[in-house]
Protein backbone atom coordinates (compact mmCIF):
# COMPACT_ATOMS: atom_id res chain seq x y z
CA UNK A 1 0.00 0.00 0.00
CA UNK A 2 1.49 3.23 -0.97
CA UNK A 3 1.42 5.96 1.96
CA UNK A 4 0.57 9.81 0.85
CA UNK A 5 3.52 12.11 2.96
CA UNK A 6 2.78 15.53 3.12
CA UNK A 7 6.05 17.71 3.92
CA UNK A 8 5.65 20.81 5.18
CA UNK A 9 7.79 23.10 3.29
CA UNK A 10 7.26 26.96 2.49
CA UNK A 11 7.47 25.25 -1.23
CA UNK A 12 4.36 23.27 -0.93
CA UNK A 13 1.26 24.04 -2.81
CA UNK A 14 -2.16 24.04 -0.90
CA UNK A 15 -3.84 21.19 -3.28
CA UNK A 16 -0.84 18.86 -2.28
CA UNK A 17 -1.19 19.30 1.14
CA UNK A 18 -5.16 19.44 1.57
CA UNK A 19 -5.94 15.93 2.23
CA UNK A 20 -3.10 15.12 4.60
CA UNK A 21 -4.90 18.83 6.52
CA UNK A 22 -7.85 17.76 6.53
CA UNK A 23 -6.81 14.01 8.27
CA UNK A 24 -4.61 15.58 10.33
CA UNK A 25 -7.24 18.14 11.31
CA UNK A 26 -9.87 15.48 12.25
CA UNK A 27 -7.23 13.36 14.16
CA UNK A 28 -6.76 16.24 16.10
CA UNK A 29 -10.44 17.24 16.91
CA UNK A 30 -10.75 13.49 17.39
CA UNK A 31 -7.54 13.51 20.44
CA UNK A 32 -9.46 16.68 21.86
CA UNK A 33 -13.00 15.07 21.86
CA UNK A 34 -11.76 11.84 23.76
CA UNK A 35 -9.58 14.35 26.37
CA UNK A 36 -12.35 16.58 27.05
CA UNK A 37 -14.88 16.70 29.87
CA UNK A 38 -17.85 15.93 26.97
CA UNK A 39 -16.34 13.02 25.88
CA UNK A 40 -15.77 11.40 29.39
CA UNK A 41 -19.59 12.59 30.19
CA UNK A 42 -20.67 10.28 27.69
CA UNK A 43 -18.12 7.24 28.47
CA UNK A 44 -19.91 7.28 31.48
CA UNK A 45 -23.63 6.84 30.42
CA UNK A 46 -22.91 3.00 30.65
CA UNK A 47 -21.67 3.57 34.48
CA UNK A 48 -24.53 6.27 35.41
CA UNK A 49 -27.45 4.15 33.83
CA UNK A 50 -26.75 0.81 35.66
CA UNK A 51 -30.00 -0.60 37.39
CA UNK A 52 -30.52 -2.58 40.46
CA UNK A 53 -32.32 -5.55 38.63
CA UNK A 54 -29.61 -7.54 39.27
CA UNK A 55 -30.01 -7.33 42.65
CA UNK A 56 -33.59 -8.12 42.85
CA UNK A 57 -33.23 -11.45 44.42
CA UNK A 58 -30.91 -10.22 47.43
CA UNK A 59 -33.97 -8.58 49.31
CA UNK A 60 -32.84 -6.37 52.36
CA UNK A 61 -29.26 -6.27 51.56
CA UNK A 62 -27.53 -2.91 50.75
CA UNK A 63 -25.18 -2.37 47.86
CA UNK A 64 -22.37 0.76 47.38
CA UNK A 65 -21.70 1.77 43.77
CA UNK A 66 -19.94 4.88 42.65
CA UNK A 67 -21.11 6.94 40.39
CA UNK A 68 -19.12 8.98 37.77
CA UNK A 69 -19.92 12.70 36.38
CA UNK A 70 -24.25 12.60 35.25
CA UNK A 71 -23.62 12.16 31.53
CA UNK A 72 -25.48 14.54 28.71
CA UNK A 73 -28.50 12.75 27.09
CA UNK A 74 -29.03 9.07 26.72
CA UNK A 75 -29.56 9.07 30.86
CA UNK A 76 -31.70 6.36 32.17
CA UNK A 77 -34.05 7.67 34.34
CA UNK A 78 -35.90 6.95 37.86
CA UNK A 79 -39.12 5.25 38.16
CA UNK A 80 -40.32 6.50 41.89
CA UNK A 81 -39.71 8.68 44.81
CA UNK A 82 -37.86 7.41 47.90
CA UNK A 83 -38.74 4.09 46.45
CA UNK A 84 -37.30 3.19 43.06
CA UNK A 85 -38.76 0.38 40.79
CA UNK A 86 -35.52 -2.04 40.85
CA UNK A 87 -35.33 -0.70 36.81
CA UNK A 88 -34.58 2.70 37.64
CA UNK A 89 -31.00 3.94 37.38
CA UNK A 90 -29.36 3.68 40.50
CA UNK A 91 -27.02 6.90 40.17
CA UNK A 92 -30.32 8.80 39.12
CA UNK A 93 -32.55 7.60 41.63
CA UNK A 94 -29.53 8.89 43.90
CA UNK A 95 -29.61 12.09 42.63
CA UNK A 96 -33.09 12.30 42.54
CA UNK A 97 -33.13 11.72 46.25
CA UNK A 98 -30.62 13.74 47.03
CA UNK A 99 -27.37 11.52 47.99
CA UNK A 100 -24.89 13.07 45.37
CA UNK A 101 -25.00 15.88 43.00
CA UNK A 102 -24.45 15.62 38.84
CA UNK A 103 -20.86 15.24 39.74
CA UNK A 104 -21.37 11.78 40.86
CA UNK A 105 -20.28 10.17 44.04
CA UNK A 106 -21.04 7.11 46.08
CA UNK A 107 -24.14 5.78 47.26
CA UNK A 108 -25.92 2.83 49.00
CA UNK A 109 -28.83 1.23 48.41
CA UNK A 110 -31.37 -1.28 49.94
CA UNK A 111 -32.97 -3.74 48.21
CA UNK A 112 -36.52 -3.69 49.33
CA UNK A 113 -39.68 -6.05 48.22
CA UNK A 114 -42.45 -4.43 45.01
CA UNK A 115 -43.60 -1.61 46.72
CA UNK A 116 -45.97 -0.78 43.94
CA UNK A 117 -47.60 1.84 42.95
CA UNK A 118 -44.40 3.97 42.29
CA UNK A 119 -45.10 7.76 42.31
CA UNK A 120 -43.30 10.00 40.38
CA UNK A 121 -41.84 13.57 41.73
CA UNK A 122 -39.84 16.21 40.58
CA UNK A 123 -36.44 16.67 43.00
CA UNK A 124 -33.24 17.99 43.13
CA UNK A 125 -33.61 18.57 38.63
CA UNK A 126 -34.59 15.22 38.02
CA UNK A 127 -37.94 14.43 36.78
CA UNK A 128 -38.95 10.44 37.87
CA UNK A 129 -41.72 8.75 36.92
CA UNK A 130 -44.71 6.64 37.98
CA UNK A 131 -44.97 3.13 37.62
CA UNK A 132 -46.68 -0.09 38.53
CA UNK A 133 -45.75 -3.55 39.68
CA UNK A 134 -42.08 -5.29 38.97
CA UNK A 135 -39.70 -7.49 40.64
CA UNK A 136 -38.61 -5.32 43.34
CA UNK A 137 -37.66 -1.96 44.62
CA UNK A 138 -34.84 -0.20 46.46
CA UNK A 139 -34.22 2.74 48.41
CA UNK A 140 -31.12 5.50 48.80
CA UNK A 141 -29.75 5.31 51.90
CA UNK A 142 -28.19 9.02 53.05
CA UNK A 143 -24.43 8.58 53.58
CA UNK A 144 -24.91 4.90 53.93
CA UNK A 145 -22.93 2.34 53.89
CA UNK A 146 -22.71 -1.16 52.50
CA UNK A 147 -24.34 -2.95 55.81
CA UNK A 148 -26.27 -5.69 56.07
CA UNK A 149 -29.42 -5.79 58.59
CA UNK A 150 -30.74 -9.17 60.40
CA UNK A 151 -33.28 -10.02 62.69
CA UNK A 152 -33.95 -13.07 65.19
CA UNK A 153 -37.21 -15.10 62.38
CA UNK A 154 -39.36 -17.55 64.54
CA UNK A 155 -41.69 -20.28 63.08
CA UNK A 156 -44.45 -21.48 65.58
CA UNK A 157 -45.62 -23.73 63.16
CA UNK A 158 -43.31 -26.65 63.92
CA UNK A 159 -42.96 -28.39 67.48
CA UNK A 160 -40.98 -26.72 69.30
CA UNK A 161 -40.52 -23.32 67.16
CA UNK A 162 -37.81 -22.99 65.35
CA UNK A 163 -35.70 -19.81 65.06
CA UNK A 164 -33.25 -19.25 62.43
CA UNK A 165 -31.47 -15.90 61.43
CA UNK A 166 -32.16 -13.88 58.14
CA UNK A 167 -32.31 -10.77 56.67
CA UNK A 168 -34.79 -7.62 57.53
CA UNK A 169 -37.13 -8.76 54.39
CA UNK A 170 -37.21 -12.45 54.85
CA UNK A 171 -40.51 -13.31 54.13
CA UNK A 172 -41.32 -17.01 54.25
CA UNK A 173 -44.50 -18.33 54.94
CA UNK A 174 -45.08 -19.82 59.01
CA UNK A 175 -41.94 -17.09 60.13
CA UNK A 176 -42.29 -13.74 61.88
CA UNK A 177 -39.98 -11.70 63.33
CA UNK A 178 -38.88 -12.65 66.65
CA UNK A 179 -35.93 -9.48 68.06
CA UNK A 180 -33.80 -7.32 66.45
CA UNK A 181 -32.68 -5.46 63.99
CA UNK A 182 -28.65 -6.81 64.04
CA UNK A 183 -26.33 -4.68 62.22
CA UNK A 184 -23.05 -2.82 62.04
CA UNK A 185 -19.78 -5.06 62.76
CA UNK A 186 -19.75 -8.88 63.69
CA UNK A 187 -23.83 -9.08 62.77
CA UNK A 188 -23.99 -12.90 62.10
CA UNK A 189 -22.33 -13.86 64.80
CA UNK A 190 -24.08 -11.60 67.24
CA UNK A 191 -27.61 -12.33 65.54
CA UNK A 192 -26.63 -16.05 66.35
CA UNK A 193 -25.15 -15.83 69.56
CA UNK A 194 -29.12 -14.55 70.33
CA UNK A 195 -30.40 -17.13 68.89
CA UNK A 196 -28.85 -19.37 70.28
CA UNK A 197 -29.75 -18.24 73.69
CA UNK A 198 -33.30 -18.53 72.47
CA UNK A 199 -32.14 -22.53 71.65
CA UNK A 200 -31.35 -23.26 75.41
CA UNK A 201 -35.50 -22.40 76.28
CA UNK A 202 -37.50 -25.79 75.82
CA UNK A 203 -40.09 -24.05 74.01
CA UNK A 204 -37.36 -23.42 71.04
CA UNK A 205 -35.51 -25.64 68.81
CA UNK A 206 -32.03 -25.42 67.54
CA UNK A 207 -31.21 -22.90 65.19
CA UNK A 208 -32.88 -23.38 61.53
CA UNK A 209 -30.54 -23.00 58.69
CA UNK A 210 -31.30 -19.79 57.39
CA UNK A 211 -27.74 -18.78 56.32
CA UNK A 212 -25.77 -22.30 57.26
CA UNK A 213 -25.13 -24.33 59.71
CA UNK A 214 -24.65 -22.40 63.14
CA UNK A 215 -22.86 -24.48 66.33
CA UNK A 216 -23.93 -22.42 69.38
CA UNK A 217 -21.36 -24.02 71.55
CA UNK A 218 -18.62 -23.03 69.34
CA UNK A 219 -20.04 -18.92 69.28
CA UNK A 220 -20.29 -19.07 73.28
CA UNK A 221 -23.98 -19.02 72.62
């Protein structure tokens, strides 16, 4: 393949050098659009517009993402107020609520059960909207933090009741919460410890296995 050279010398005519001018002109423009703060607003849309679908099966836990810069255009937007439709964008729904400003930041969510109808609200620029039923729904959590929340779940339907710990939206048929909410550091094991005080009453069982196999004499419970 021959290559085209342009040399620029006071001797060379305009038409000779016009193509090579115009390619290098465009690489150019193409360097500055990739450097500037347009161009990184709109690498982010795919970071800004992630959902919390995926989490919609992980009801009460919370999740930290950070988000980048709000992009221009192409934004996903928020279906809800306080409560989001699991669809919505997570870094708009934060904005929405408040949590971070167009310059992104990071935020925590909670994954919460359908909590349909989903009103829609105008807040902080953002315009959400209404919706009805899906999968789930979560909600911003101000300056949260990735945290997970437990409580003490009892079943009076078996002989004697059986406890087991899960998290704050467990919702099996036959169990009710029993005590809590656990949270902050060492939760499982202090959740369990509880429990397992519960264990040593006759009208209690051992443990169920909500999240494993528990041995209260190895906890000290």
């Amino acid at each position: 393949m021959k290559t085209q050279t342009c040399h620029w010398t006071v001797a060379a005519s305009p038409t000779t050098c016009s193509k090579a001018y115009f390619c290098i002109t465009v690489l150019i423009l193409g360097i500055a659009w990739s450097i500037s703060p347009l161009s990184t607003r709109a690498q982010n849309r795919p970071y800004w517009n992630v959902m919390a679908r995926q989490f919609y099966q992980q009801i009460g836990e919370r999740f930290t993402v950070t988000c980048p810069a709000r992009p221009r255009g192409g934004i996903r937007q928020a279906w809800g107020t306080d409560v989001y439709a699991d669809f919505s964008s997570i870094c708009e729904a934060a904005l929405h609520a408040g949590a971070i400003t167009a310059s992104g930041g990071q935020v925590t969510i909670e994954m919460r059960p359908d909590a349909a109808p989903y009103r829609g609200s105008l807040r902080n620029g953002v315009q959400s909207v209404p919706y009805g039923s899906t999968f789930s729904s979560f909600v911003v959590i101000p300056g949260g933090y990735a945290q997970r929340v437990v409580y003490i779940y009892v079943n009076y339907n078996t002989r004697p009741a059986t406890i087991g710990v899960a998290d704050q939206y467990y919702n099996q048929p036959g169990w009710q919460r029993l005590v809590g909410p656990f949270e902050g550091a060492d939760v499982d094991l202090r959740a369990w410890r509880t429990a397992c005080g519960y264990h040593r009453q006759p009208a209690y069982n051992a443990p169920d296995i909500v999240r494993g196999n528990i041995n209260c004499a190895a906890i000290g419970g």
